[in-house]
C-alpha atoms as a PDB file:
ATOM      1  CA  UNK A   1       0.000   0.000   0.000  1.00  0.00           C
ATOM      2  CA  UNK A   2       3.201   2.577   0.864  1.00  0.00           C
ATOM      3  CA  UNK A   3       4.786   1.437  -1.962  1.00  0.00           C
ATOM      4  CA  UNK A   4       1.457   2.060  -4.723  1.00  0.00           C
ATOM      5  CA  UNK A   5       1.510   5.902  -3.094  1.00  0.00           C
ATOM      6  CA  UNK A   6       5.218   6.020  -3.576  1.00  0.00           C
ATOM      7  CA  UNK A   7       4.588   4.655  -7.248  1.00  0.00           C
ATOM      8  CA  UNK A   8       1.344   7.167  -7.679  1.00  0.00           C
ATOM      9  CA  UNK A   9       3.033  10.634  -6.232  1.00  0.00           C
ATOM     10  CA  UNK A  10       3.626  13.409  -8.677  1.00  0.00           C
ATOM     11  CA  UNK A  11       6.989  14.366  -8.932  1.00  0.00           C
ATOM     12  CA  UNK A  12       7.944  17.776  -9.855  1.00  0.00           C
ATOM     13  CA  UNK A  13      11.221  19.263 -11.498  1.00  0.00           C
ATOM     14  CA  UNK A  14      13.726  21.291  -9.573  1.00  0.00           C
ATOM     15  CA  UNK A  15      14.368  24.735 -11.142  1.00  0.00           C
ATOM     16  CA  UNK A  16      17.118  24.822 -13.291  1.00  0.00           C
ATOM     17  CA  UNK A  17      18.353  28.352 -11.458  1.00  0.00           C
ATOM     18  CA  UNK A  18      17.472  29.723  -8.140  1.00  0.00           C
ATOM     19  CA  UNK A  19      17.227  33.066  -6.847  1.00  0.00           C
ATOM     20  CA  UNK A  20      18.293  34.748  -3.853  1.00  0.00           C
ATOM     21  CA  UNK A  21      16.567  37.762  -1.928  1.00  0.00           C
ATOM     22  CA  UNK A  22      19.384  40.237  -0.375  1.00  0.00           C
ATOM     23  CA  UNK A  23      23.312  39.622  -0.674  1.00  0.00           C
ATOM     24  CA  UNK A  24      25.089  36.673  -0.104  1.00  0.00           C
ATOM     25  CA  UNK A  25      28.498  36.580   1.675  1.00  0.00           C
ATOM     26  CA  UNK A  26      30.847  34.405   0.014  1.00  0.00           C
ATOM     27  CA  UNK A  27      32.881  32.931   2.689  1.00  0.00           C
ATOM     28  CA  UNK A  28      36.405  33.060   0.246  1.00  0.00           C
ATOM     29  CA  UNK A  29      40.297  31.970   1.263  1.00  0.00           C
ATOM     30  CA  UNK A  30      41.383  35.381   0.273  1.00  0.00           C
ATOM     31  CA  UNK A  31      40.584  37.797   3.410  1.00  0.00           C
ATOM     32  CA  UNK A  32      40.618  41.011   1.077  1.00  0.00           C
ATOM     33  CA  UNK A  33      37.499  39.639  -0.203  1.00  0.00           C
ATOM     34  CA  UNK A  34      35.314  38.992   2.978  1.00  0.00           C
ATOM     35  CA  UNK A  35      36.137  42.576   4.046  1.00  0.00           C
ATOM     36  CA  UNK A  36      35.601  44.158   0.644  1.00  0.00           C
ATOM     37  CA  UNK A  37      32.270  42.551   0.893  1.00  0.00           C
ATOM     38  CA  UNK A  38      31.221  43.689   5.278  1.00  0.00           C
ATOM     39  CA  UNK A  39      32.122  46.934   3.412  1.00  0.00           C
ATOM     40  CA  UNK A  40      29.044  47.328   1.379  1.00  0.00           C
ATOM     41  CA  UNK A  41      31.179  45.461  -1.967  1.00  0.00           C
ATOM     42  CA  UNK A  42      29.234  42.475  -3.883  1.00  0.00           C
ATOM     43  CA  UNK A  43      31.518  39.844  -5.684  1.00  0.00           C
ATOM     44  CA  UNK A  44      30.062  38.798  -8.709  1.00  0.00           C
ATOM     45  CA  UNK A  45      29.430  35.016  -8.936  1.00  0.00           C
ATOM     46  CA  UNK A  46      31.676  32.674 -10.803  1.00  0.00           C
ATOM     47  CA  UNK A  47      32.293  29.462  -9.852  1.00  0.00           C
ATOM     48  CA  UNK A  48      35.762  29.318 -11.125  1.00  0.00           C
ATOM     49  CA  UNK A  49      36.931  33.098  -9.841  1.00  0.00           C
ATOM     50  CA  UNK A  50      36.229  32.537  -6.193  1.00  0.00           C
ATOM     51  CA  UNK A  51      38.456  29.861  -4.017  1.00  0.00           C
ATOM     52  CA  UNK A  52      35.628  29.317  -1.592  1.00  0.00           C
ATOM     53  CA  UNK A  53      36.335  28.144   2.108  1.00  0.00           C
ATOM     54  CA  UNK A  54      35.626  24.467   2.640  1.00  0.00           C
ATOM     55  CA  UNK A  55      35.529  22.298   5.369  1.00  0.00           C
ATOM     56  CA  UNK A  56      34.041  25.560   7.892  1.00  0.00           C
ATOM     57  CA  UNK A  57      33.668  23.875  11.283  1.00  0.00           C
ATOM     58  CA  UNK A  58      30.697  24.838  13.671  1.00  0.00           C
ATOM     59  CA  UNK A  59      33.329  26.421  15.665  1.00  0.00           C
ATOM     60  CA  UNK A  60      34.085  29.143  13.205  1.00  0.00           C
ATOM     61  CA  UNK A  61      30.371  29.890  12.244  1.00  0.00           C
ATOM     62  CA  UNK A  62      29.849  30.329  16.097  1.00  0.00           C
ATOM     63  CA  UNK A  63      32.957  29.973  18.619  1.00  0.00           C
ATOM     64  CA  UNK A  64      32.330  28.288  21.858  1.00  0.00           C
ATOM     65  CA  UNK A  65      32.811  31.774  23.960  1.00  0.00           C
ATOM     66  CA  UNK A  66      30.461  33.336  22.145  1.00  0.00           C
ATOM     67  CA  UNK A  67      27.752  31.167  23.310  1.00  0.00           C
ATOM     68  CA  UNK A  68      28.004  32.554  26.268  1.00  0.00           C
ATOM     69  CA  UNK A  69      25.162  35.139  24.789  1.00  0.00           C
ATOM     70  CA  UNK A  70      22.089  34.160  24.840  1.00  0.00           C
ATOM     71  CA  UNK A  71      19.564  37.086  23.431  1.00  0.00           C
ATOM     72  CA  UNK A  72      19.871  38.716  20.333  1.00  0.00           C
ATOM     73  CA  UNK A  73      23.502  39.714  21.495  1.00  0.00           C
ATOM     74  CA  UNK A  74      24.220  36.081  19.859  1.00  0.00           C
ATOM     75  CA  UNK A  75      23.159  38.148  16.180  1.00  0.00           C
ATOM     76  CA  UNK A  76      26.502  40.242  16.802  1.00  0.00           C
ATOM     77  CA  UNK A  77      29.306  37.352  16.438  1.00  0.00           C
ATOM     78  CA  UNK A  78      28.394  34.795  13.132  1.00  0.00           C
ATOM     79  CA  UNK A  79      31.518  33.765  11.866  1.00  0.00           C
ATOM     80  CA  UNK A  80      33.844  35.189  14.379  1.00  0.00           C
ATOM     81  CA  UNK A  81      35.975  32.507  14.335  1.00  0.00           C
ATOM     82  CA  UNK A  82      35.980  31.896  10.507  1.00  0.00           C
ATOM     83  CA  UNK A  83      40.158  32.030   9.431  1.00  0.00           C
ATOM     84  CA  UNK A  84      40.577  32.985   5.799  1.00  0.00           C
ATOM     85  CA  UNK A  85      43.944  32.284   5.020  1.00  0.00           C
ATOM     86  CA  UNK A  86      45.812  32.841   7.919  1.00  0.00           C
ATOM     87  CA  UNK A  87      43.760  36.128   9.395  1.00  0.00           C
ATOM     88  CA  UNK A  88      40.062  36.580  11.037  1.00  0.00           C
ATOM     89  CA  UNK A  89      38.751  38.706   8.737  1.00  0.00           C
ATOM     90  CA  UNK A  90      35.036  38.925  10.494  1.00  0.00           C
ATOM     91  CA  UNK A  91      34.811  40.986  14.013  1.00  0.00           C
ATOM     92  CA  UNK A  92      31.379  41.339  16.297  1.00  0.00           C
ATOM     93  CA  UNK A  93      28.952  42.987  14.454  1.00  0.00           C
ATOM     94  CA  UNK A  94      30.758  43.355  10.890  1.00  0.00           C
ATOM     95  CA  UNK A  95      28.035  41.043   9.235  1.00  0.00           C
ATOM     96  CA  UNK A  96      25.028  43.011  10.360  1.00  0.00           C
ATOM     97  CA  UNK A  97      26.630  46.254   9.344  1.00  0.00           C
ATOM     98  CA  UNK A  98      27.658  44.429   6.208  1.00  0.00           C
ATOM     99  CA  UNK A  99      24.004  44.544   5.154  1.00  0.00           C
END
Protein backbone atom coordinates (compact mmCIF):
# COMPACT_ATOMS: atom_id res chain seq x y z
CA UNK A 1 0.00 0.00 0.00
CA UNK A 2 3.20 2.58 0.86
CA UNK A 3 4.79 1.44 -1.96
CA UNK A 4 1.46 2.06 -4.72
CA UNK A 5 1.51 5.90 -3.09
CA UNK A 6 5.22 6.02 -3.58
CA UNK A 7 4.59 4.66 -7.25
CA UNK A 8 1.34 7.17 -7.68
CA UNK A 9 3.03 10.63 -6.23
CA UNK A 10 3.63 13.41 -8.68
CA UNK A 11 6.99 14.37 -8.93
CA UNK A 12 7.94 17.78 -9.86
CA UNK A 13 11.22 19.26 -11.50
CA UNK A 14 13.73 21.29 -9.57
CA UNK A 15 14.37 24.73 -11.14
CA UNK A 16 17.12 24.82 -13.29
CA UNK A 17 18.35 28.35 -11.46
CA UNK A 18 17.47 29.72 -8.14
CA UNK A 19 17.23 33.07 -6.85
CA UNK A 20 18.29 34.75 -3.85
CA UNK A 21 16.57 37.76 -1.93
CA UNK A 22 19.38 40.24 -0.38
CA UNK A 23 23.31 39.62 -0.67
CA UNK A 24 25.09 36.67 -0.10
CA UNK A 25 28.50 36.58 1.67
CA UNK A 26 30.85 34.40 0.01
CA UNK A 27 32.88 32.93 2.69
CA UNK A 28 36.41 33.06 0.25
CA UNK A 29 40.30 31.97 1.26
CA UNK A 30 41.38 35.38 0.27
CA UNK A 31 40.58 37.80 3.41
CA UNK A 32 40.62 41.01 1.08
CA UNK A 33 37.50 39.64 -0.20
CA UNK A 34 35.31 38.99 2.98
CA UNK A 35 36.14 42.58 4.05
CA UNK A 36 35.60 44.16 0.64
CA UNK A 37 32.27 42.55 0.89
CA UNK A 38 31.22 43.69 5.28
CA UNK A 39 32.12 46.93 3.41
CA UNK A 40 29.04 47.33 1.38
CA UNK A 41 31.18 45.46 -1.97
CA UNK A 42 29.23 42.48 -3.88
CA UNK A 43 31.52 39.84 -5.68
CA UNK A 44 30.06 38.80 -8.71
CA UNK A 45 29.43 35.02 -8.94
CA UNK A 46 31.68 32.67 -10.80
CA UNK A 47 32.29 29.46 -9.85
CA UNK A 48 35.76 29.32 -11.12
CA UNK A 49 36.93 33.10 -9.84
CA UNK A 50 36.23 32.54 -6.19
CA UNK A 51 38.46 29.86 -4.02
CA UNK A 52 35.63 29.32 -1.59
CA UNK A 53 36.33 28.14 2.11
CA UNK A 54 35.63 24.47 2.64
CA UNK A 55 35.53 22.30 5.37
CA UNK A 56 34.04 25.56 7.89
CA UNK A 57 33.67 23.88 11.28
CA UNK A 58 30.70 24.84 13.67
CA UNK A 59 33.33 26.42 15.66
CA UNK A 60 34.09 29.14 13.20
CA UNK A 61 30.37 29.89 12.24
CA UNK A 62 29.85 30.33 16.10
CA UNK A 63 32.96 29.97 18.62
CA UNK A 64 32.33 28.29 21.86
CA UNK A 65 32.81 31.77 23.96
CA UNK A 66 30.46 33.34 22.15
CA UNK A 67 27.75 31.17 23.31
CA UNK A 68 28.00 32.55 26.27
CA UNK A 69 25.16 35.14 24.79
CA UNK A 70 22.09 34.16 24.84
CA UNK A 71 19.56 37.09 23.43
CA UNK A 72 19.87 38.72 20.33
CA UNK A 73 23.50 39.71 21.49
CA UNK A 74 24.22 36.08 19.86
CA UNK A 75 23.16 38.15 16.18
CA UNK A 76 26.50 40.24 16.80
CA UNK A 77 29.31 37.35 16.44
CA UNK A 78 28.39 34.80 13.13
CA UNK A 79 31.52 33.77 11.87
CA UNK A 80 33.84 35.19 14.38
CA UNK A 81 35.97 32.51 14.33
CA UNK A 82 35.98 31.90 10.51
CA UNK A 83 40.16 32.03 9.43
CA UNK A 84 40.58 32.99 5.80
CA UNK A 85 43.94 32.28 5.02
CA UNK A 86 45.81 32.84 7.92
CA UNK A 87 43.76 36.13 9.40
CA UNK A 88 40.06 36.58 11.04
CA UNK A 89 38.75 38.71 8.74
CA UNK A 90 35.04 38.93 10.49
CA UNK A 91 34.81 40.99 14.01
CA UNK A 92 31.38 41.34 16.30
CA UNK A 93 28.95 42.99 14.45
CA UNK A 94 30.76 43.35 10.89
CA UNK A 95 28.03 41.04 9.23
CA UNK A 96 25.03 43.01 10.36
CA UNK A 97 26.63 46.25 9.34
CA UNK A 98 27.66 44.43 6.21
CA UNK A 99 24.00 44.54 5.15
Amino acid sequence: MMLDNIKSRTITKVPDELRFEGRILYLTEDPALVTRQLGGEDLDWAPTSLELRDDISTDEITPAYVCYHYDETLGEFPYVGLKCGEEFPITRGAVKDGG
